[in-house]
Protein backbone atom coordinates (compact mmCIF):
# COMPACT_ATOMS: atom_id res chain seq x y z
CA UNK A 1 21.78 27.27 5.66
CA UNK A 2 24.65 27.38 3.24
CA UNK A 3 26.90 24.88 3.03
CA UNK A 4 30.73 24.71 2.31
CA UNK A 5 32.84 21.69 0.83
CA UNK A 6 36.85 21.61 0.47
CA UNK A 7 37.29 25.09 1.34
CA UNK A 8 38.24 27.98 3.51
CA UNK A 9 35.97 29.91 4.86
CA UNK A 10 36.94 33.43 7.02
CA UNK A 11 34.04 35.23 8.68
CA UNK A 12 35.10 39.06 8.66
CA UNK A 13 34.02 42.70 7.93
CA UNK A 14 35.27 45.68 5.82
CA UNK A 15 35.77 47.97 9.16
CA UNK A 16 37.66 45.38 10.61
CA UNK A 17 41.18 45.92 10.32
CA UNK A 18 42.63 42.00 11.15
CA UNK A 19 40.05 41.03 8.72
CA UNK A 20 41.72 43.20 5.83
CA UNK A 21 44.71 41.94 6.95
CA UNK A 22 43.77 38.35 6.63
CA UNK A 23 42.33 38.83 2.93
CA UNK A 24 45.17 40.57 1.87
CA UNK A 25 47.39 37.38 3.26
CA UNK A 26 44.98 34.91 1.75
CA UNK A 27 44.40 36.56 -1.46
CA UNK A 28 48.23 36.52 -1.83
CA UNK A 29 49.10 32.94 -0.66
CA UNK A 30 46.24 31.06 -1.32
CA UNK A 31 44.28 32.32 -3.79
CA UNK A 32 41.13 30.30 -5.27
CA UNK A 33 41.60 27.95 -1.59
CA UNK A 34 38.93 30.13 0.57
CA UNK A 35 35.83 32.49 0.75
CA UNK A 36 35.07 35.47 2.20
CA UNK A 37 31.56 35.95 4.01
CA UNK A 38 30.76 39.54 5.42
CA UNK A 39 28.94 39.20 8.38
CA UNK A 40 27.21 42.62 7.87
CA UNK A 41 25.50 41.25 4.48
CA UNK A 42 25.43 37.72 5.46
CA UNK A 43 24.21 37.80 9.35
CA UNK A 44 22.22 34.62 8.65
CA UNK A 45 25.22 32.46 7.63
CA UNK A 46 27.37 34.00 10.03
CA UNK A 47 24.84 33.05 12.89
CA UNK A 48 24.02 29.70 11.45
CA UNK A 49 27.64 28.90 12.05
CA UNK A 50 28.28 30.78 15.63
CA UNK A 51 30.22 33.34 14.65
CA UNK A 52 30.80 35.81 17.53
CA UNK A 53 34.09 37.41 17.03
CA UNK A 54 35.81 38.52 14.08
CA UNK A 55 37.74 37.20 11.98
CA UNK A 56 36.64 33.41 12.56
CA UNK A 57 38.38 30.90 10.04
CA UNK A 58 36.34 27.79 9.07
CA UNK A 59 37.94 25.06 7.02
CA UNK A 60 35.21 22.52 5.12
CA UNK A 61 36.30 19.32 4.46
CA UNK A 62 35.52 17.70 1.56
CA UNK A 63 32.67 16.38 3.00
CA UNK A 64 31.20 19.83 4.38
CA UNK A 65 32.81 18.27 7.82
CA UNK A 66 34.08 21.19 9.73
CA UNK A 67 37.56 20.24 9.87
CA UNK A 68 39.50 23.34 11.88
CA UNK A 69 38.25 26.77 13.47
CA UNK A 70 39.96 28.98 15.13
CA UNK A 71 39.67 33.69 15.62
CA UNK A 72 42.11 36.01 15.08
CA UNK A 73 44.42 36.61 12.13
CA UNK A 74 46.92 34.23 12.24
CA UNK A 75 49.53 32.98 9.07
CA UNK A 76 50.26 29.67 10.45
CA UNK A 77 46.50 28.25 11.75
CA UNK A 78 45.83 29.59 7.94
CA UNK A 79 48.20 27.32 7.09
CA UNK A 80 47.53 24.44 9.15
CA UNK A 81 43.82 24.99 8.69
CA UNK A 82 44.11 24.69 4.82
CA UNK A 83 46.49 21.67 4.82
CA UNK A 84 43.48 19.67 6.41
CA UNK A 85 41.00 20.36 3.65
């Protein structure tokens, strides 16, 4: 299974159109602070890490301790999500 440390991570696809949102939002605000993992090339990460619904947020600690998750495209769990990495 992959692991993640001190970072970001949003679970999303190209068709989705929340997803795109969230990218372009993170790309512009927080560049370098998360990654992007495409469920439809990366089912087996997704599904290690129970992703049902799209887009799911992750944050990593430092640690690789989940720290925050939470669906759905929204600016200030971004926010609040990354402040606790």
């Amino acid at each position: 299974m992959r692991v993640f440390q001190g970072t970001l991570v949003k679970f999303g696809a190209t068709w989705c159109n929340p997803c795109n949102q969230a990218e372009k939002f993170l790309s512009q605000h927080f560049n370098g602070q998360y990654e992007s993992i495409d469920i439809t090339q990366n089912e087996e990460v997704a599904q290690a890490y129970g992703v049902k619904n799209i887009p799911t947020f992750i944050a990593f600690g430092k640690d690789g301790d989940i720290v925050d998750r939470f669906t759905g495209f929204d600016p200030s769990k971004i926010r609040q999500a990354i402040s606790k990495i």
